[in-house]
N, C-alpha and C. Protein backbone atom coordinates (compact mmCIF):
# COMPACT_ATOMS: atom_id res chain seq x y z
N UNK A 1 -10.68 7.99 159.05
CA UNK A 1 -11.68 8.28 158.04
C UNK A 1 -12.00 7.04 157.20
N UNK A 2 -10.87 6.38 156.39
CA UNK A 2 -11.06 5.17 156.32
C UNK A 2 -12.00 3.97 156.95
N UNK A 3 -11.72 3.71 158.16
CA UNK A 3 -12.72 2.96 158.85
C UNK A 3 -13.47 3.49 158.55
N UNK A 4 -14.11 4.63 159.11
CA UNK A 4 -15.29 5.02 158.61
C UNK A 4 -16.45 4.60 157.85
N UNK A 5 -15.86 5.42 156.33
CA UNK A 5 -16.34 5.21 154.75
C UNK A 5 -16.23 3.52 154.42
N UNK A 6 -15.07 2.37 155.73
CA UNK A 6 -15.56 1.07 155.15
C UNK A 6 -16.37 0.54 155.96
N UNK A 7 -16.61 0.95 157.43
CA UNK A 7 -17.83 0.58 157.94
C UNK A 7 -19.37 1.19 157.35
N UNK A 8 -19.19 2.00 156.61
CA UNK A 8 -20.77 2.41 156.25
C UNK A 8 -21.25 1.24 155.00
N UNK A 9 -19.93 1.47 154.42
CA UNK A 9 -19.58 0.66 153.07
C UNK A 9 -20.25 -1.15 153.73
N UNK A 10 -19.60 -1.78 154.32
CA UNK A 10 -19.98 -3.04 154.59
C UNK A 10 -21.32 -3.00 155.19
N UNK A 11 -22.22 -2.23 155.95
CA UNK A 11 -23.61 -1.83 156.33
C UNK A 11 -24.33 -1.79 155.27
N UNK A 12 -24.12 -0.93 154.09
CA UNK A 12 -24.33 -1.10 153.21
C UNK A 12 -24.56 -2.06 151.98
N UNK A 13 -23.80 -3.16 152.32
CA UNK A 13 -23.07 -4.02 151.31
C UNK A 13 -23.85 -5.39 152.57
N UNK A 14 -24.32 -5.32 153.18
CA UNK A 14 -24.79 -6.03 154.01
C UNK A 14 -26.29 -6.18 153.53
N UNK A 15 -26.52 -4.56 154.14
CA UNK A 15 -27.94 -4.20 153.42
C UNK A 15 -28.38 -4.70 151.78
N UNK A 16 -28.14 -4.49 150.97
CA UNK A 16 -28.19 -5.04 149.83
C UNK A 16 -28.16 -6.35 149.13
N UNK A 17 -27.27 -7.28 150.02
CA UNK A 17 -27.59 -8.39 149.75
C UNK A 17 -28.65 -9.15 150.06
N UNK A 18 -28.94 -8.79 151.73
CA UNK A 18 -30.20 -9.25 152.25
C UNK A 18 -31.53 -8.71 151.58
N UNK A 19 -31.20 -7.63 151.32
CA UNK A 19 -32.73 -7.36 150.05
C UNK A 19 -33.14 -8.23 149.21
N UNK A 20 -31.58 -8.04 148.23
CA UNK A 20 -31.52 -9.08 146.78
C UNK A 20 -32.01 -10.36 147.20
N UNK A 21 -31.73 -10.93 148.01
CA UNK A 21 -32.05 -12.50 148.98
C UNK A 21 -32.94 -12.35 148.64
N UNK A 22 -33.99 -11.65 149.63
CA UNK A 22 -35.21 -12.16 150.23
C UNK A 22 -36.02 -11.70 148.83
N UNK A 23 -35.77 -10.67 148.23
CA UNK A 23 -36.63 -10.36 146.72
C UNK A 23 -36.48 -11.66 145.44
N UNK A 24 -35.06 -12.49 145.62
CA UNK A 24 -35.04 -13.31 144.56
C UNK A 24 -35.78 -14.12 145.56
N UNK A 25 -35.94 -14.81 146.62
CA UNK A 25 -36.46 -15.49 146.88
C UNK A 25 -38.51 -15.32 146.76
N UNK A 26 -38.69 -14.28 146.98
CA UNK A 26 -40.28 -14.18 146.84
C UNK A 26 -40.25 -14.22 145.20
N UNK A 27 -39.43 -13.77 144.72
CA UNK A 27 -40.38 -13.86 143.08
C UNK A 27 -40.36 -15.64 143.23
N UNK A 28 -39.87 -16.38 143.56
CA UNK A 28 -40.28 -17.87 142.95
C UNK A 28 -40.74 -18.64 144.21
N UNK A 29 -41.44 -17.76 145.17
CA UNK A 29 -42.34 -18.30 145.82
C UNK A 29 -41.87 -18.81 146.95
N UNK A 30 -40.58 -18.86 147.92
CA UNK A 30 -40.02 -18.56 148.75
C UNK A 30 -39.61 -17.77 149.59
N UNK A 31 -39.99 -18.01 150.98
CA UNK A 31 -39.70 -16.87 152.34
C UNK A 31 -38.37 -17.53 152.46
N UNK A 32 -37.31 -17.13 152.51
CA UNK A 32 -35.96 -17.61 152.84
C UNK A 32 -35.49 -17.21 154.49
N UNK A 33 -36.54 -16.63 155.31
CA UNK A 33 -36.19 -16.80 156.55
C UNK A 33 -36.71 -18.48 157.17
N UNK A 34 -37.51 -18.84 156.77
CA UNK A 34 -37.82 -20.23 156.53
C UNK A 34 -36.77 -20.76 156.46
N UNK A 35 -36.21 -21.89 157.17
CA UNK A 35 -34.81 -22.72 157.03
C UNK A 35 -35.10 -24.29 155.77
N UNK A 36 -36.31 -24.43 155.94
CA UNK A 36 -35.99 -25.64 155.03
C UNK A 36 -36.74 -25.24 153.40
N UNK A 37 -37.62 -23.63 153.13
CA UNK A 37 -37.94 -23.34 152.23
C UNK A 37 -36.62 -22.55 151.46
N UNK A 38 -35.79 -21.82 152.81
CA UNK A 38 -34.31 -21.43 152.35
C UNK A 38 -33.46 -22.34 151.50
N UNK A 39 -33.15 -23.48 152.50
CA UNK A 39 -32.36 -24.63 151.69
C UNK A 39 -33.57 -25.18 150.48
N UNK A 40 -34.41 -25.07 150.23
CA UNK A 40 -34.83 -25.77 149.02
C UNK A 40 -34.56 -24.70 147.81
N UNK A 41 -34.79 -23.66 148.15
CA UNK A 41 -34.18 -22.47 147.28
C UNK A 41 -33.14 -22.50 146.84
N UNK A 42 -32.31 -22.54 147.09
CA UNK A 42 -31.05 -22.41 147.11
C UNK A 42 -29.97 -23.60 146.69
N UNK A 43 -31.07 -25.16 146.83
CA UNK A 43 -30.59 -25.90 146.09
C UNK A 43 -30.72 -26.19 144.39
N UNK A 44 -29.04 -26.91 144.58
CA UNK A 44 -28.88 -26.52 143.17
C UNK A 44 -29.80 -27.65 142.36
N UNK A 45 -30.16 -28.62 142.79
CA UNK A 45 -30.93 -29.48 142.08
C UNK A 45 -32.89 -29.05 141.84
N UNK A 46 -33.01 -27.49 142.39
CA UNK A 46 -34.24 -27.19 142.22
C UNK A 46 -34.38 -26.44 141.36
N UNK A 47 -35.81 -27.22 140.41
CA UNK A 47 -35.65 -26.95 139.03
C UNK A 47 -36.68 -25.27 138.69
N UNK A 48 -37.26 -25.50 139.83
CA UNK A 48 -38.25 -24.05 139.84
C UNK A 48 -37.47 -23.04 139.38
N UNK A 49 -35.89 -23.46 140.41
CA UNK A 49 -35.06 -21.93 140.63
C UNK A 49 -34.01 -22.19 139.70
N UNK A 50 -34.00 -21.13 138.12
CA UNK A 50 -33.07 -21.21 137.24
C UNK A 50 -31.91 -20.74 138.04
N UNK A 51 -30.56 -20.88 137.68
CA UNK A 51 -29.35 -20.68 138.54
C UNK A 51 -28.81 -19.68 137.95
N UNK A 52 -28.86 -18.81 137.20
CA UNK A 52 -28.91 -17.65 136.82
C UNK A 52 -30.02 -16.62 135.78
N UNK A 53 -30.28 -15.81 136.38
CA UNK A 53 -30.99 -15.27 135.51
C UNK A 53 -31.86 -13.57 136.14
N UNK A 54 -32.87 -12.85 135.75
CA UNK A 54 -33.34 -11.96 135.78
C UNK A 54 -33.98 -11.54 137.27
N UNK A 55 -33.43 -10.87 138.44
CA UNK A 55 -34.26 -10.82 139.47
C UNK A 55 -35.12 -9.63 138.81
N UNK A 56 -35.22 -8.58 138.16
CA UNK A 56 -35.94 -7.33 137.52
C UNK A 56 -35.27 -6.96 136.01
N UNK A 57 -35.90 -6.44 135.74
CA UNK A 57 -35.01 -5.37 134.41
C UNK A 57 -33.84 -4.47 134.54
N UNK A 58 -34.02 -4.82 135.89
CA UNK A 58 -32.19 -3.94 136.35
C UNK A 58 -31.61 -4.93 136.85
N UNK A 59 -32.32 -6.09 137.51
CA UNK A 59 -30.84 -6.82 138.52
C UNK A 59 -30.75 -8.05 137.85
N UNK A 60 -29.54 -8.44 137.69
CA UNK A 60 -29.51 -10.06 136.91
C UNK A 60 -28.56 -10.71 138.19
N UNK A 61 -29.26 -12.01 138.51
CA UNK A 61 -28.47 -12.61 139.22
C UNK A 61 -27.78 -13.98 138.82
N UNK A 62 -26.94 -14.63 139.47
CA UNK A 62 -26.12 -15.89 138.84
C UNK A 62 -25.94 -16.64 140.44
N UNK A 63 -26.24 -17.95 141.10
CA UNK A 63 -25.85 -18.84 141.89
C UNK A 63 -24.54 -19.48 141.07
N UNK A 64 -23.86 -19.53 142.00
CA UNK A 64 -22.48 -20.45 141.63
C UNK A 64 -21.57 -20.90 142.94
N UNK A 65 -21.41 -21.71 142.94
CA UNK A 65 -20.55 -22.36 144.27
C UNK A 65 -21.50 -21.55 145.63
N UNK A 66 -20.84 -21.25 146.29
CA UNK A 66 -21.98 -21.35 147.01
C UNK A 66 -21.70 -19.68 147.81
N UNK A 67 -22.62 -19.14 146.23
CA UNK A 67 -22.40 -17.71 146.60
C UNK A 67 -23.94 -17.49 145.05
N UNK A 68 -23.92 -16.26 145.46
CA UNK A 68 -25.30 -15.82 144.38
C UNK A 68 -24.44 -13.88 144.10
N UNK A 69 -24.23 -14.16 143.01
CA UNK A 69 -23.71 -13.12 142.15
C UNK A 69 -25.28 -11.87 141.79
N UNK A 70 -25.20 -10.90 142.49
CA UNK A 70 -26.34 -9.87 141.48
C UNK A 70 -25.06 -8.43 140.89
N UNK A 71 -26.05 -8.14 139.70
CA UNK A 71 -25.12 -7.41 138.82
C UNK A 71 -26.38 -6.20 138.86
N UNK A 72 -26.15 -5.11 139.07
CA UNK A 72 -27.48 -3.95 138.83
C UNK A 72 -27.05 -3.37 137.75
N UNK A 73 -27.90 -3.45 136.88
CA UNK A 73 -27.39 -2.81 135.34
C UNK A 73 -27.32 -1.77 135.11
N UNK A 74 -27.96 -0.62 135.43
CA UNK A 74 -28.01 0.47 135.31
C UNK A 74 -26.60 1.50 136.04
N UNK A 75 -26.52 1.23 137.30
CA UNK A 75 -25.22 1.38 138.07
C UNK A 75 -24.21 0.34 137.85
N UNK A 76 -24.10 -0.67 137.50
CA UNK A 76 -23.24 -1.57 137.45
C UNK A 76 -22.67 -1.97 138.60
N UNK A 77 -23.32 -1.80 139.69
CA UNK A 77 -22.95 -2.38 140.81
C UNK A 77 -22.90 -3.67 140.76
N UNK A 78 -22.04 -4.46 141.59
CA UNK A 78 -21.85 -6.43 141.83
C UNK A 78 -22.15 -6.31 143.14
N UNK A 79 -22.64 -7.00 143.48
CA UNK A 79 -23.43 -7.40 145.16
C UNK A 79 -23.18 -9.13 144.79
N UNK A 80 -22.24 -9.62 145.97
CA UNK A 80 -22.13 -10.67 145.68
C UNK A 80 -22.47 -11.66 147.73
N UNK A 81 -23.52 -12.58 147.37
CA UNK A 81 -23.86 -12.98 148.41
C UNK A 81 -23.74 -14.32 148.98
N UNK A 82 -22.61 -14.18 149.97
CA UNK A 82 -22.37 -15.32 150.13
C UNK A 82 -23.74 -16.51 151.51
N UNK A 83 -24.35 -17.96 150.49
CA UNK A 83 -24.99 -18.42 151.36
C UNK A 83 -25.10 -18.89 152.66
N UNK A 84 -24.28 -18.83 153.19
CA UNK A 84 -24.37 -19.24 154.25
C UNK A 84 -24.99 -18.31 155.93
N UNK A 85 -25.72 -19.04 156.59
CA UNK A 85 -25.99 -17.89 157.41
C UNK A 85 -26.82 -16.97 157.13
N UNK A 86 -28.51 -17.72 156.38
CA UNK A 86 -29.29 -17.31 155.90
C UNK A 86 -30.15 -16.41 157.19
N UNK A 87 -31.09 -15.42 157.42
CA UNK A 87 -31.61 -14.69 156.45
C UNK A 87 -30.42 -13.33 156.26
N UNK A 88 -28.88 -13.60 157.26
CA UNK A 88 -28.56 -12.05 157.57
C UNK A 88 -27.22 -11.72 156.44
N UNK A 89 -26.76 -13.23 155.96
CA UNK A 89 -25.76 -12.87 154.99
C UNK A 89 -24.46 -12.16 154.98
N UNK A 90 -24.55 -11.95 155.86
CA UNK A 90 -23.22 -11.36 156.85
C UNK A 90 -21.74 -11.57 156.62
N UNK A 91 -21.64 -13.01 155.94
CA UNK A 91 -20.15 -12.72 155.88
C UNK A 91 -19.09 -12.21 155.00
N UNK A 92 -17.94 -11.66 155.16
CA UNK A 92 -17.76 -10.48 154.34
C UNK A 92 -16.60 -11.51 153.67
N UNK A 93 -16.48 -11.40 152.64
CA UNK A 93 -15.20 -11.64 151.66
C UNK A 93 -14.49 -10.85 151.01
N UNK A 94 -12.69 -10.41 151.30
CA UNK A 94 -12.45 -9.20 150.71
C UNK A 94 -12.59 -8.82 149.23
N UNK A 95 -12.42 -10.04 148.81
CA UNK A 95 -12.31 -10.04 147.30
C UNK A 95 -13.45 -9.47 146.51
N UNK A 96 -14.87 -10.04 147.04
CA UNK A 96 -16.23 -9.67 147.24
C UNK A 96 -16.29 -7.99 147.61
N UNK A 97 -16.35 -7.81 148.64
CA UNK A 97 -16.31 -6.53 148.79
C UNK A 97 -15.63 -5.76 147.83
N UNK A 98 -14.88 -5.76 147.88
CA UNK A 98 -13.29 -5.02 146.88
C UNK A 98 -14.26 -4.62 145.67
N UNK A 99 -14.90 -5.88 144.78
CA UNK A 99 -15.41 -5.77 143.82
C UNK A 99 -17.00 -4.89 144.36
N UNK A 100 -17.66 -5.03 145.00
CA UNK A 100 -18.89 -4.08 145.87
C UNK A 100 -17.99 -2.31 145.57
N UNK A 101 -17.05 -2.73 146.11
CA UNK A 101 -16.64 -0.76 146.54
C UNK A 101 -16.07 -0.30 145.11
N UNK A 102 -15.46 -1.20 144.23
CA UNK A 102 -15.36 -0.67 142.85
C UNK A 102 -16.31 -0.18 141.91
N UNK A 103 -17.38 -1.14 142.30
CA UNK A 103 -18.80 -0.43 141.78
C UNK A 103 -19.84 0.23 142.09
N UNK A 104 -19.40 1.01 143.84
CA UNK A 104 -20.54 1.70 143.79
C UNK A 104 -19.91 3.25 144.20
N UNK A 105 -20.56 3.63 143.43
CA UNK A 105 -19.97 5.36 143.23
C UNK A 105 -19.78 5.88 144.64
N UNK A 106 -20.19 5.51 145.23
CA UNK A 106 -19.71 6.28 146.68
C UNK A 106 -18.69 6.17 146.98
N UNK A 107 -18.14 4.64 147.31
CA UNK A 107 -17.29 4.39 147.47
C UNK A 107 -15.89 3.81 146.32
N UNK A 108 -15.96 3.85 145.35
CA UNK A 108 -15.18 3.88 144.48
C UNK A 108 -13.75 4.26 144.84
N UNK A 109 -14.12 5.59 144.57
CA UNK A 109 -12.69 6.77 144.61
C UNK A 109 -11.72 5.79 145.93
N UNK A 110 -11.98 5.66 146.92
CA UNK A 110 -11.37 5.10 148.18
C UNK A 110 -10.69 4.12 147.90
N UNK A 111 -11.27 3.01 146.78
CA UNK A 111 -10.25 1.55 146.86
C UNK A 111 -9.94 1.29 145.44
N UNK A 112 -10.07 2.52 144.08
CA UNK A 112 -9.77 2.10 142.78
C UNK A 112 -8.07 1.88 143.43
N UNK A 113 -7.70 2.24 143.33
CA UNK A 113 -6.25 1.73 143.83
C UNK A 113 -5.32 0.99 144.37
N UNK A 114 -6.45 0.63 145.19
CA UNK A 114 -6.05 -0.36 146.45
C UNK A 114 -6.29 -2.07 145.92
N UNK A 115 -5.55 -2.70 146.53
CA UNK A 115 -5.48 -4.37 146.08
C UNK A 115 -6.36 -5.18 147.12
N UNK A 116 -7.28 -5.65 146.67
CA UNK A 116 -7.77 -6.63 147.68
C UNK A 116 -7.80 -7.21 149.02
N UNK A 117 -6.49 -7.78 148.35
CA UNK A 117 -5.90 -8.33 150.22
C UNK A 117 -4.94 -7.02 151.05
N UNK A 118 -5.49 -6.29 150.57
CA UNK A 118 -5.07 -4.15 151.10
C UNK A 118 -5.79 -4.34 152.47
N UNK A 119 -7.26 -4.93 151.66
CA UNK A 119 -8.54 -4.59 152.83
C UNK A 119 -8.78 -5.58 154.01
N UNK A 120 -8.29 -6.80 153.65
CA UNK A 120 -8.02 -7.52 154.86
C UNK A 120 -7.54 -7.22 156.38
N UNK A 121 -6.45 -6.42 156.33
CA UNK A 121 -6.04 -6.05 157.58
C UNK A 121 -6.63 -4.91 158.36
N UNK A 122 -7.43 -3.91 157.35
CA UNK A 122 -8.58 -3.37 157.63
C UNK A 122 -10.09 -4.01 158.08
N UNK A 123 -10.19 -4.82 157.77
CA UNK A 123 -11.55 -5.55 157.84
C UNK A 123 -11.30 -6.25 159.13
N UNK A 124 -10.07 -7.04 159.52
CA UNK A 124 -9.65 -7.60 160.74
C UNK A 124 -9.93 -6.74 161.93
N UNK A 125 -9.55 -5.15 161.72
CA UNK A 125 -8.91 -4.50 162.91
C UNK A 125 -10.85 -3.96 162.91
N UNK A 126 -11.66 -4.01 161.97
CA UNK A 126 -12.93 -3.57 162.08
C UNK A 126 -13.68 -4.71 163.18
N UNK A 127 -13.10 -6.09 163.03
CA UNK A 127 -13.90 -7.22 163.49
C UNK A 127 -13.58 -7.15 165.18
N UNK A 128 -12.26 -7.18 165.15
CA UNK A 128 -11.37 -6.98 166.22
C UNK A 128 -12.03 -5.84 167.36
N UNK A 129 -11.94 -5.20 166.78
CA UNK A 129 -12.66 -3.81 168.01
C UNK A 129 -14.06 -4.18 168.04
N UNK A 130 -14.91 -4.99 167.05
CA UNK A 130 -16.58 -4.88 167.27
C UNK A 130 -17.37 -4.00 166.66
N UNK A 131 -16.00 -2.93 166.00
CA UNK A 131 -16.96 -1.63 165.23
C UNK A 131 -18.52 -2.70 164.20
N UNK A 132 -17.85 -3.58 163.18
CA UNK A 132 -18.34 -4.69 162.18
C UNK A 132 -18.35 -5.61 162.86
N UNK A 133 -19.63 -6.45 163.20
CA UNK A 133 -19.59 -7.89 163.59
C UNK A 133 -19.39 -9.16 162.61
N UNK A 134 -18.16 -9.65 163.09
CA UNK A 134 -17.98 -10.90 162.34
C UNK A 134 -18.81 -11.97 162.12
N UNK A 135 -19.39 -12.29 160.56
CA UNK A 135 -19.99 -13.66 160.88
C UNK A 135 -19.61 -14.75 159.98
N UNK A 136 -19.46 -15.78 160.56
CA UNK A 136 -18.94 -16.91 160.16
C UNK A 136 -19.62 -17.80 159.67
């Protein structure tokens, strides 16, 4: 059951980042399936793109190392997206996630308890069989 509720969970958590992407990227005038309008986005020396701040009145986002933090205010969900492996965003970090499943009511109840590196050996045995495709 587990697998389960964390494979829908990372589909999910997949889904959402690639939204947040491609939506922070059109408000400042960037297609980020584009590889060199991607990397100009996303660099930190571009002054168009403040490095944290308002994707809507609900989502606030933050770039930092080389990940882009969104916070949804209303749910308080964290969607945290790591850059690399633009447009699909794919790769999963437990720590990242951990903090994803703490904040979204669905999945909550399942990992308030559970420690981080809990989900690692779960996330392995997901990659391992192919249920979740690994991306690097």
């Amino acid at each position: 059951m587990i697998l389960e509720i964390l494979t829908k969970a990372i589909k999910d958590y997949r889904t959402d980042g690639i939204e947040l992407m491609e939506r922070l990227g059109q408000k400042f005038g960037y297609d980020i399936s584009i590889k060199e309008e991607y990397e100009e986005f996303i660099w930190k020396g571009n002054l168009k793109v403040p490095r944290k701040g308002k994707l809507s009145e609900r989502v606030n986002y933050a770039f930092h190392g080389g990940e882009c933090h969104f916070h949804k205010k209303k749910t308080q969900q964290n969607i945290e997206v790591i850059l690399t492996n633009p447009p699909i965003f794919g790769k999963i970090d437990a720590w990242f996630l951990k903090a994803y499943l703490d904040s979204t009511k669905e999945f909550e109840q399942l990992t308030k308890a559970m420690d981080w590196e809990e989900l690692k050996p779960t996330l392995n045995e997901l990659y391992r069989t192919g249920i979740i495709e690994e991306i690097k």
